[in-house]
Protein backbone atom coordinates (compact mmCIF):
# COMPACT_ATOMS: atom_id res chain seq x y z
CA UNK A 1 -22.62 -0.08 -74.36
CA UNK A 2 -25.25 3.05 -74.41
CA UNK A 3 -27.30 0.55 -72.05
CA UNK A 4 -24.29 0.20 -69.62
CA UNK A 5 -23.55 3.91 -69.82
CA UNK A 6 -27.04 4.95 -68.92
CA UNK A 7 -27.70 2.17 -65.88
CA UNK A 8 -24.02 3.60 -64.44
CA UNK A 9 -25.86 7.07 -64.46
CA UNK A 10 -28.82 5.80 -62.87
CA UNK A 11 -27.01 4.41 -60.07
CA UNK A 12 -25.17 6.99 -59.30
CA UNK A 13 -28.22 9.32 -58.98
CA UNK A 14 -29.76 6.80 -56.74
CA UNK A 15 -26.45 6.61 -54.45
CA UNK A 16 -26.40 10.43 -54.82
CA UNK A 17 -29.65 10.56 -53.90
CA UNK A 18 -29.46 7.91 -50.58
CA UNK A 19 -26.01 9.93 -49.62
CA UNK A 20 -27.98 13.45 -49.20
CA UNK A 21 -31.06 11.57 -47.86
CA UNK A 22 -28.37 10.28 -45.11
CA UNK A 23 -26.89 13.22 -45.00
CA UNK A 24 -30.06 15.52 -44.34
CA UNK A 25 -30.91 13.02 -41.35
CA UNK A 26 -27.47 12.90 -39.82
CA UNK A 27 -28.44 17.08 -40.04
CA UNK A 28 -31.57 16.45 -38.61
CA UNK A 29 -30.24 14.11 -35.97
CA UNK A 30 -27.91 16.61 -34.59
CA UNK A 31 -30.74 19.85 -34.47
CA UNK A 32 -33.70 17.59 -32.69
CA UNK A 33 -30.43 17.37 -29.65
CA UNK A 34 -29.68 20.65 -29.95
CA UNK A 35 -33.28 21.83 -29.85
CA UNK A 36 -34.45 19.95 -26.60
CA UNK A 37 -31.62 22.01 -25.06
CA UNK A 38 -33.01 24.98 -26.38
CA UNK A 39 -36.48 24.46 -25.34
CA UNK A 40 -35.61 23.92 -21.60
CA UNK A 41 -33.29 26.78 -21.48
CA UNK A 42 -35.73 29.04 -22.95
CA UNK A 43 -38.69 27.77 -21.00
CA UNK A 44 -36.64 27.71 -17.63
CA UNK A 45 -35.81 31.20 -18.41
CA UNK A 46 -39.43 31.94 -19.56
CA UNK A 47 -41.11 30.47 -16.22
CA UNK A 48 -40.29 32.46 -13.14
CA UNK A 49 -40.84 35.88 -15.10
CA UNK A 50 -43.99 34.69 -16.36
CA UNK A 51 -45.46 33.38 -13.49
CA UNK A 52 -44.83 36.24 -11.17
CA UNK A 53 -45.94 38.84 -14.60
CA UNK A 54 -49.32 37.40 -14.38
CA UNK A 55 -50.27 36.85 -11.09
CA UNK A 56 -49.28 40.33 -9.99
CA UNK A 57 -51.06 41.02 -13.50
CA UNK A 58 -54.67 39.03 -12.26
CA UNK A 59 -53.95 40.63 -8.89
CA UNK A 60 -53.97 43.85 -9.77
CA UNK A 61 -56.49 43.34 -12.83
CA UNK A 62 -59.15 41.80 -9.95
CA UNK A 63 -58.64 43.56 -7.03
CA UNK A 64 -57.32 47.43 -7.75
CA UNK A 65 -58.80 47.89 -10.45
CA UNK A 66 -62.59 49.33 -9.97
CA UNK A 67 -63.87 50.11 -13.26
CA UNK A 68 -64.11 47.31 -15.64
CA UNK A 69 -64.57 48.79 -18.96
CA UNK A 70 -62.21 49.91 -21.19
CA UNK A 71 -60.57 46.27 -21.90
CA UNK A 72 -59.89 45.66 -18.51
CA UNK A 73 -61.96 42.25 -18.66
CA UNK A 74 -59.99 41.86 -22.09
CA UNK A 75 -56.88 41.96 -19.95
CA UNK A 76 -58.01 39.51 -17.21
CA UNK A 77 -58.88 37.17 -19.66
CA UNK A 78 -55.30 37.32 -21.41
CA UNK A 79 -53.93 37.09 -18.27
CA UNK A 80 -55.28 33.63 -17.35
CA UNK A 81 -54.61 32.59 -20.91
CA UNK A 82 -51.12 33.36 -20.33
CA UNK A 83 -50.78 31.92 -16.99
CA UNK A 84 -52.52 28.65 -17.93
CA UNK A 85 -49.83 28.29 -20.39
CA UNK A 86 -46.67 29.37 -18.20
CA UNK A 87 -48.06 26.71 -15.38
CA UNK A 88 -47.45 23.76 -17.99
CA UNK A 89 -44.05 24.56 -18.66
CA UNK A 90 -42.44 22.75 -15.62
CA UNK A 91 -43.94 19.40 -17.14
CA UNK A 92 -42.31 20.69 -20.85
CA UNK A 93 -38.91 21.36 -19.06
CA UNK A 94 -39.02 17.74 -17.35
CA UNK A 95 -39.80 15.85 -20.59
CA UNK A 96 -37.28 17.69 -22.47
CA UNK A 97 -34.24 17.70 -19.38
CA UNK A 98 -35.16 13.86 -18.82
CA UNK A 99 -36.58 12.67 -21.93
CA UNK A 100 -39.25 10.87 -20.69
CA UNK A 101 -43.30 11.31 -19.91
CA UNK A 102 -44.53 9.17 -17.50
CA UNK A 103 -47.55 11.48 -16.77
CA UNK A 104 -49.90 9.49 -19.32
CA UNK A 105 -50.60 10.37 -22.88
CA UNK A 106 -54.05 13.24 -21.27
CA UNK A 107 -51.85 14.85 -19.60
CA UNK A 108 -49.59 14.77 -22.53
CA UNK A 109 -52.04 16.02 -24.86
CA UNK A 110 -53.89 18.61 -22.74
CA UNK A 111 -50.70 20.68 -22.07
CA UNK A 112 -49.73 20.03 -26.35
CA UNK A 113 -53.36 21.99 -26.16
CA UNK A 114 -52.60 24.70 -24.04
CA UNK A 115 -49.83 26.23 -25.97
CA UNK A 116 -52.00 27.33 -28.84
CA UNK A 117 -55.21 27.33 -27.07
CA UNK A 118 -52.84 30.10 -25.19
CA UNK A 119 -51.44 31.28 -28.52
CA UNK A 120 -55.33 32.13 -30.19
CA UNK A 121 -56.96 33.39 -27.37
CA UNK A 122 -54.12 36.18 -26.64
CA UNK A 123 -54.69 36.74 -30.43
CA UNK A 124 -58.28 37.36 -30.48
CA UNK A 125 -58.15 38.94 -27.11
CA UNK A 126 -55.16 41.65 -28.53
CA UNK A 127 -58.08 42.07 -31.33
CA UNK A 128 -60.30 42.66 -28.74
CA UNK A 129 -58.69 44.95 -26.95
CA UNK A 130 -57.46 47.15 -30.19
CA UNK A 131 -61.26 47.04 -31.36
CA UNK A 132 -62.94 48.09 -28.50
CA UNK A 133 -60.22 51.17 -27.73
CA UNK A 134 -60.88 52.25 -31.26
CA UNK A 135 -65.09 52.21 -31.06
CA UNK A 136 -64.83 53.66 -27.40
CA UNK A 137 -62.93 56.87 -28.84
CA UNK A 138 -64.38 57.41 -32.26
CA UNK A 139 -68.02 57.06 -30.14
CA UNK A 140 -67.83 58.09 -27.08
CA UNK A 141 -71.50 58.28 -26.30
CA UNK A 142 -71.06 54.25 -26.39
CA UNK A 143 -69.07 53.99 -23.07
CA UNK A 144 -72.05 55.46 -21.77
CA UNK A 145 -74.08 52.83 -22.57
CA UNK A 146 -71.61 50.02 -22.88
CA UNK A 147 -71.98 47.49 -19.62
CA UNK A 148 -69.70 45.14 -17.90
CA UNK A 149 -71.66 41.92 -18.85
CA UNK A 150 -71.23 42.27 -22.68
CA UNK A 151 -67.44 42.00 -22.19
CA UNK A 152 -68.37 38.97 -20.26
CA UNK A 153 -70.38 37.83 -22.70
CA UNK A 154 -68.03 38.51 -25.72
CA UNK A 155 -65.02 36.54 -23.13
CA UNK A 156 -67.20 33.28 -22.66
CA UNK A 157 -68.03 33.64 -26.81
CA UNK A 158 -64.16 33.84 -27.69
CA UNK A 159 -62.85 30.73 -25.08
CA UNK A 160 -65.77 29.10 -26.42
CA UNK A 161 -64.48 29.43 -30.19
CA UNK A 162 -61.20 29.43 -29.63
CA UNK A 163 -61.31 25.90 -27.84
CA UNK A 164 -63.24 24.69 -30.27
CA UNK A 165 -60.71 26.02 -32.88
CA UNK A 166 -57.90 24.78 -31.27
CA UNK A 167 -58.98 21.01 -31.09
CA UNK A 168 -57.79 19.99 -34.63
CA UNK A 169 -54.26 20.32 -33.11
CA UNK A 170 -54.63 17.53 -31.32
CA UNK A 171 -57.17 15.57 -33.26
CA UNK A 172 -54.26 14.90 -36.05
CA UNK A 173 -52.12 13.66 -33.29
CA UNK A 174 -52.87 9.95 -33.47
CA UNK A 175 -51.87 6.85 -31.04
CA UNK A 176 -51.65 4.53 -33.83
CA UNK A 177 -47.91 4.95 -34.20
CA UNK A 178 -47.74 2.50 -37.70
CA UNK A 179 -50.22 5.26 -39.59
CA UNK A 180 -48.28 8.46 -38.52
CA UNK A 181 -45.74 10.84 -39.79
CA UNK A 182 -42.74 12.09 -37.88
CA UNK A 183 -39.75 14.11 -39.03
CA UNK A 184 -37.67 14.06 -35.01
CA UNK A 185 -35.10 11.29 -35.40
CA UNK A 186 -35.77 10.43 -31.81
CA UNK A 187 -39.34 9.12 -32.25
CA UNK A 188 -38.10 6.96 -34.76
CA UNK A 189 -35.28 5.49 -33.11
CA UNK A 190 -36.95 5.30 -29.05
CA UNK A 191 -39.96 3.52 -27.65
CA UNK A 192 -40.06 5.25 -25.05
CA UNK A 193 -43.79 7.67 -24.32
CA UNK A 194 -43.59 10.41 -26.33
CA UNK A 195 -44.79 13.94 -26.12
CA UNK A 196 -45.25 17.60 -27.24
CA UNK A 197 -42.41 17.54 -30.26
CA UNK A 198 -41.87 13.96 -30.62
CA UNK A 199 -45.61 13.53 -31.23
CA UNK A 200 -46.52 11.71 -34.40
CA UNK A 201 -48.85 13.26 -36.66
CA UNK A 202 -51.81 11.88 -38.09
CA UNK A 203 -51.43 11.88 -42.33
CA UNK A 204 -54.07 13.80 -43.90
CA UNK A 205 -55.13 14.46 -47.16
CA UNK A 206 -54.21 17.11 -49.39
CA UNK A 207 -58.14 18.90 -49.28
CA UNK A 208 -57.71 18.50 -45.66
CA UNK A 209 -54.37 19.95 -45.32
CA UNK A 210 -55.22 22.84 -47.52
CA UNK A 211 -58.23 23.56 -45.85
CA UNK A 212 -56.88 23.07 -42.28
CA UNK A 213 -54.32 25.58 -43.71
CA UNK A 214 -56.24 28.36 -44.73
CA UNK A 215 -58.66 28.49 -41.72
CA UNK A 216 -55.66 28.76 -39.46
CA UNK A 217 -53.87 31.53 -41.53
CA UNK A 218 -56.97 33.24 -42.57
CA UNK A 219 -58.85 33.18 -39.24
CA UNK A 220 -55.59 33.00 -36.67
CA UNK A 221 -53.26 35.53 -38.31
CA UNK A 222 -54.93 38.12 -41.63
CA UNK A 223 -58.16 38.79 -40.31
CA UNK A 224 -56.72 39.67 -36.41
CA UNK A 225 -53.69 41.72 -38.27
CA UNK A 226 -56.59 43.30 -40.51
CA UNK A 227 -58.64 44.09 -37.48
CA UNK A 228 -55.55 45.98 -35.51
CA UNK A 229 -54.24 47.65 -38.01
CA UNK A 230 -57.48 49.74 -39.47
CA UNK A 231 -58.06 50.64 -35.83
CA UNK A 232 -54.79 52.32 -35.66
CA UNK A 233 -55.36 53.53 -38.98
CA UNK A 234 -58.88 54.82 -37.61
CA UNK A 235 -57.15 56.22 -34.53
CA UNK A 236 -54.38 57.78 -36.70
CA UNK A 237 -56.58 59.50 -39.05
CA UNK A 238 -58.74 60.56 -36.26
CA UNK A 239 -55.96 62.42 -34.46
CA UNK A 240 -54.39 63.60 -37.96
CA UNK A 241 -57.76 65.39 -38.12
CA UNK A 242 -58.34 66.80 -34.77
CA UNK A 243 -54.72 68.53 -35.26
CA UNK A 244 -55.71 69.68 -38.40
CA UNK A 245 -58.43 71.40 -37.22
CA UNK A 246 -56.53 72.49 -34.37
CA UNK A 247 -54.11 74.55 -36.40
CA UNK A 248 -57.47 75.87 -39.10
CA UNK A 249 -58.89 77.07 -35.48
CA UNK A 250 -55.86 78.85 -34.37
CA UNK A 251 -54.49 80.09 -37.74
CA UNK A 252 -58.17 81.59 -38.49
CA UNK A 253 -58.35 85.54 -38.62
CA UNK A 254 -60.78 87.29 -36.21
CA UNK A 255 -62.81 89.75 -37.95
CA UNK A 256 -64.72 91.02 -34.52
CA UNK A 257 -62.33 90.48 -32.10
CA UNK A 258 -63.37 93.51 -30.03
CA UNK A 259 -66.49 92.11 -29.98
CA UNK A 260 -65.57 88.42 -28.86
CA UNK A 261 -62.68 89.22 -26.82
CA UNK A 262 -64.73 88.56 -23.61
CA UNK A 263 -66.53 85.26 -25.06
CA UNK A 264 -63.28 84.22 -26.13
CA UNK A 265 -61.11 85.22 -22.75
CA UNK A 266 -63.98 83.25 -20.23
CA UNK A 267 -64.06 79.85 -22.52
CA UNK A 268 -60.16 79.75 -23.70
CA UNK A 269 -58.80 78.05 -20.66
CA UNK A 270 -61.92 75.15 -20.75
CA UNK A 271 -61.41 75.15 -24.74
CA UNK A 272 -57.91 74.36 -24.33
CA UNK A 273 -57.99 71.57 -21.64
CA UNK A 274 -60.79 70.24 -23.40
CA UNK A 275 -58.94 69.83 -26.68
CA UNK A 276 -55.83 68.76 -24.63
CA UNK A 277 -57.77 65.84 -22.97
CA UNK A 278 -59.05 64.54 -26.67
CA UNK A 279 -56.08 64.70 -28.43
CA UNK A 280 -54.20 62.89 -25.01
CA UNK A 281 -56.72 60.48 -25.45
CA UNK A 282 -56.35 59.62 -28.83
CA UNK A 283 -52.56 59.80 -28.31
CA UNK A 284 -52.21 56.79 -25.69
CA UNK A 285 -56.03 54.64 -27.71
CA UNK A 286 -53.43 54.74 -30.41
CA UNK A 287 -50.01 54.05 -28.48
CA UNK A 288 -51.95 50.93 -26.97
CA UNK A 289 -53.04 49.73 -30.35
CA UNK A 290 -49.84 50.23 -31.82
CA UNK A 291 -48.36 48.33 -28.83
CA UNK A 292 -50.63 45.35 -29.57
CA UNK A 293 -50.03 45.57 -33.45
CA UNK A 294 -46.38 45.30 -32.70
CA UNK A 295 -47.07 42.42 -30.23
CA UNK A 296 -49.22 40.47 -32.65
CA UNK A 297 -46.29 41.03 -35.24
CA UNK A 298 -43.32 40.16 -33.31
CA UNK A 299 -44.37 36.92 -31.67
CA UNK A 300 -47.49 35.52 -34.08
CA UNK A 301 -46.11 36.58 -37.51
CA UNK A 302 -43.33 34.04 -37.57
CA UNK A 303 -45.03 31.39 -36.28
CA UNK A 304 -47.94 31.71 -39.12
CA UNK A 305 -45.56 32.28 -42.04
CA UNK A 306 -43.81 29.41 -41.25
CA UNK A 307 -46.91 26.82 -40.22
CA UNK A 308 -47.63 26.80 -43.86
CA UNK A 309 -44.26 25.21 -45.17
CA UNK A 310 -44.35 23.07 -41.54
CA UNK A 311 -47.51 21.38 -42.74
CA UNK A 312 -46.56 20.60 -46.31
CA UNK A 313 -43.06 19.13 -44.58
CA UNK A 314 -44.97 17.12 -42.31
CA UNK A 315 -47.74 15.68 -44.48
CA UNK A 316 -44.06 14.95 -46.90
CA UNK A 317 -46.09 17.00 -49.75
CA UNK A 318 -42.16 18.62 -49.36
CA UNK A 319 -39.56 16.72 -49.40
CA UNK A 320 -36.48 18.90 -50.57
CA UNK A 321 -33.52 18.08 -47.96
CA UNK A 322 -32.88 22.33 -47.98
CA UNK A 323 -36.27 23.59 -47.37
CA UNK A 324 -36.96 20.71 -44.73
CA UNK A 325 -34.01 21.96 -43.09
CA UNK A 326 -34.96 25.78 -42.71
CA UNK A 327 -38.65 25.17 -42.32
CA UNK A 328 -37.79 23.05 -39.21
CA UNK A 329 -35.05 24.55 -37.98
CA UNK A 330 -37.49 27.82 -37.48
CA UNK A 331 -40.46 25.86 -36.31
CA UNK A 332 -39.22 26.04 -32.76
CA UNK A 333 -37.67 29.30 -32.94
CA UNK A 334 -41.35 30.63 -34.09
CA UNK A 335 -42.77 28.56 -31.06
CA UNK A 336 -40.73 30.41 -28.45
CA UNK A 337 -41.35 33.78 -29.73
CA UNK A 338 -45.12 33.00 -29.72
CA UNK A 339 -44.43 31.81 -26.21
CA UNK A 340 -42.39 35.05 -25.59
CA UNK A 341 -46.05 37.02 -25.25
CA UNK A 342 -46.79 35.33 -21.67
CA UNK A 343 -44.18 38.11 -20.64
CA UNK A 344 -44.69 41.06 -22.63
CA UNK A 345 -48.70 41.18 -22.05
CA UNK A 346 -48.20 42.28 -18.72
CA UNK A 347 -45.78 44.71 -20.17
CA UNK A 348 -48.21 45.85 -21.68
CA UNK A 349 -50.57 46.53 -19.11
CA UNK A 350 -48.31 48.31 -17.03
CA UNK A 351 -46.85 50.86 -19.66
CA UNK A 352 -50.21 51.82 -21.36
CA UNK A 353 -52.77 51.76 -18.33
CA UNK A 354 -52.41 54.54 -16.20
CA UNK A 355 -54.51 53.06 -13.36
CA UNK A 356 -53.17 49.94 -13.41
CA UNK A 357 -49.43 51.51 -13.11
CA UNK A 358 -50.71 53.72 -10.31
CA UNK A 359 -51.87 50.62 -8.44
CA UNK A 360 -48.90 49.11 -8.69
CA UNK A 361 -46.50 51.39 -8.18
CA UNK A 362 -48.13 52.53 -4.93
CA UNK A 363 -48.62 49.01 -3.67
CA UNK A 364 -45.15 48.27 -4.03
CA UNK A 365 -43.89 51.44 -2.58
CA UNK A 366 -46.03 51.06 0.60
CA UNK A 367 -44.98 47.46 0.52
CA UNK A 368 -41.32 48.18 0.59
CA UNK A 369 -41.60 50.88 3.08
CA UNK A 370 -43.88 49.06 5.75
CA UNK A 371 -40.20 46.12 5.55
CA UNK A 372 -38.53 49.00 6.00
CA UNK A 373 -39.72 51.38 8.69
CA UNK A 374 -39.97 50.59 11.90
CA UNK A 375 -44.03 49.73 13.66
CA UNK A 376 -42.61 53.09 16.23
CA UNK A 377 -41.57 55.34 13.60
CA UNK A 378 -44.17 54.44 10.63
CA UNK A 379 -47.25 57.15 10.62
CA UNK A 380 -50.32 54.68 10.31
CA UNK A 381 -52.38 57.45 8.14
CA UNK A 382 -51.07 57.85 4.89
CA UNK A 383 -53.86 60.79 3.57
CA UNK A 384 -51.20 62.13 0.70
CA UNK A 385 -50.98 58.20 -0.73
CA UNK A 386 -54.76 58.14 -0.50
CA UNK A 387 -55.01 61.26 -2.35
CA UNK A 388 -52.58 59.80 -5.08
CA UNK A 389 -54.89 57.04 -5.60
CA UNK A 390 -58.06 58.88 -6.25
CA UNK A 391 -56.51 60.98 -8.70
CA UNK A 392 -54.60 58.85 -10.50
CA UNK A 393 -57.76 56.44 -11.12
CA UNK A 394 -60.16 60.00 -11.89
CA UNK A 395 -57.37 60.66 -14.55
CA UNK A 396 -57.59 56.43 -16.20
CA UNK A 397 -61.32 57.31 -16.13
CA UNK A 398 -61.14 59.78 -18.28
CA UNK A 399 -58.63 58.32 -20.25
């Protein structure tokens, strides 16, 4: 009887346990439809904007632009990351509108690499950018001797890398579909040429898992976050300090001020502008490195605190039907947000380079008023404009 009793239990845990196995599929089933509508609505939506973002972006970057210090080379380099990227999409919209690839499994795989070669060279190149703003105004005397070809030579170093890096993403996408794993209903059930999500992925072991893991968290997401934030915390306390001793200066009695009143009356007006221009500096070094901290956060932090759950799922070292659910129900979500940064790096640019907003704004105002004025009526000279533009890049010189 006890024997009966306890094989009835047993069975019914097994059908219990086949019913939510079903029942997490069926789930699973109805998301992977749902999300290939959601990834070519957002990329369709993400395309246009990001192509015309970055080519005015290079444009400007290349051509306006005359000094090439101060992270401008930083910025070109993002900029072709970013447009690399956004010129793969139409092929990602056509697989997932028409689900199929008839482009050939290179073509398949070399735009798979492009997302996060995209993805970890605007990472390092934020870091970059954040880094170099932070030495250039804690030392100024090294913008004096800083030259052009080190930021070339520090660009070349981080594709380098960065390619390099980026390879294991699709070395652990095999061919060999009977040695794979695959959690997208639809590569199961079709056998038709697969790509970017419906990509099998290669099993690996749990050392190699683990270590694959760490290297991309430790060397993709803390050590970049690390580097941004103590250079605003650099630029902060620098600026904390200069407006301390700001208000010791002014707040200081003046024992012989009969005697220093002319000293003091010939120098105040340079003393002043002079402090002015450092603490202005310091002000936008650290509203740019904020900017990119902020960046960093809102479209790599998801992405990276949910890769390490995605793994575990994928390698089925997880196989609880709740967390499979969440973790890949925010994969894609985290994918699109990193994607998101192809539009707000030109953002970017514009709002916290004065020279490059200059350039831009007076392009497009002389463009827009050469369509509308008449050849008769338009004055050909434009000294005032000219004027505008050699200021305006004196002042991002001195920024």
């Amino acid at each position: 009887m006890s024997e009966r009793m306890t094989l009835n239990i047993s069975g019914r845990r097994e059908a219990s346990l086949v019913n939510s196995s079903l029942q997490c599929d069926n789930n699973m089933t109805a998301w992977d439809e749902s999300m290939e509508k959601m990834y070519t609505y957002f990329y369709l939506l993400l395309f246009i904007p990001g192509l015309l973002l970055n080519t005015i972006a290079l444009w400007v970057l290349c051509r306006h632009i005359r000094k090439k210090t101060k992270a401008v080379i930083f910025m070109i380099n993002l900029a072709m990351a970013d447009l690399a990227h956004i010129l793969s999409l139409p092929l990602r919209i056509y697989y997932y509108f028409t689900h199929t690839w008839p482009f050939g499994r290179g073509v398949c795989l070399f735009c798979f690499y492009l997302k996060y070669l995209n993805m970890y060279a605007a990472i390092v190149f934020l870091v970059c950018i954040s880094v170099q703003r932070c030495a250039f105004l804690l030392n100024p005397f090294l913008v004096r001797r800083w030259r052009r070809r080190y930021d070339l030579s520090i660009s070349i170093v981080v594709w380098v890398v960065v390619s390099l890096a980026c390879s294991p993403f699709i070395l652990m996408r095999s061919s060999d579909s009977s040695n794979t794993t695959s959690m997208s209903p639809s590569s199961v059930s079709s056998t038709k040429a697969e790509c970017f999500k419906d990509l099998p992925m290669r099993p690996l072991s749990y050392s190699v898992m683990i270590t694959m893991i760490v290297l991309a968290e430790l060397f993709g997401f803390f050590i970049p976050l690390a580097c941004i934030g103590f250079s605003s915390a650099c630029i902060a306390l620098s600026l904390i300090q200069r407006q301390t001793k700001d208000q010791d200066n002014s707040t200081t009695p003046n024992s012989s001020a009969h005697s220093r009143v002319q000293s003091v009356t010939s120098n105040c007006q340079a003393d002043k502008y002079q402090e002015k221009q450092k603490n202005g500096e310091k002000t936008r070094a650290l509203r740019m490195v904020l900017s990119c901290s902020a960046l960093f956060l809102f479209c790599f932090a998801p992405y990276h605190l949910n890769f390490i759950f995605y793994m575990m799922v994928m390698q089925k070292k997880v196989s609880h039907c709740g967390t499979t659910w969440v973790v890949l129900h925010f994969h894609p979500v985290s994918l699109c947000m990193a994607s998101l940064s192809c539009c707000l790096n030109p953002l970017l640019y514009y709002f916290l380079t004065a020279e490059f907003r200059s350039h831009l704004t007076i392009r497009t105002s002389s463009f827009s008023s050469s369509l509308l004025s008449s050849p008769i009526n338009s004055p050909k000279p434009r000294p005032a404009q000219q004027r505008l533009v050699s200021m305006e890049s004196s002042y991002s010189d001195r920024e």
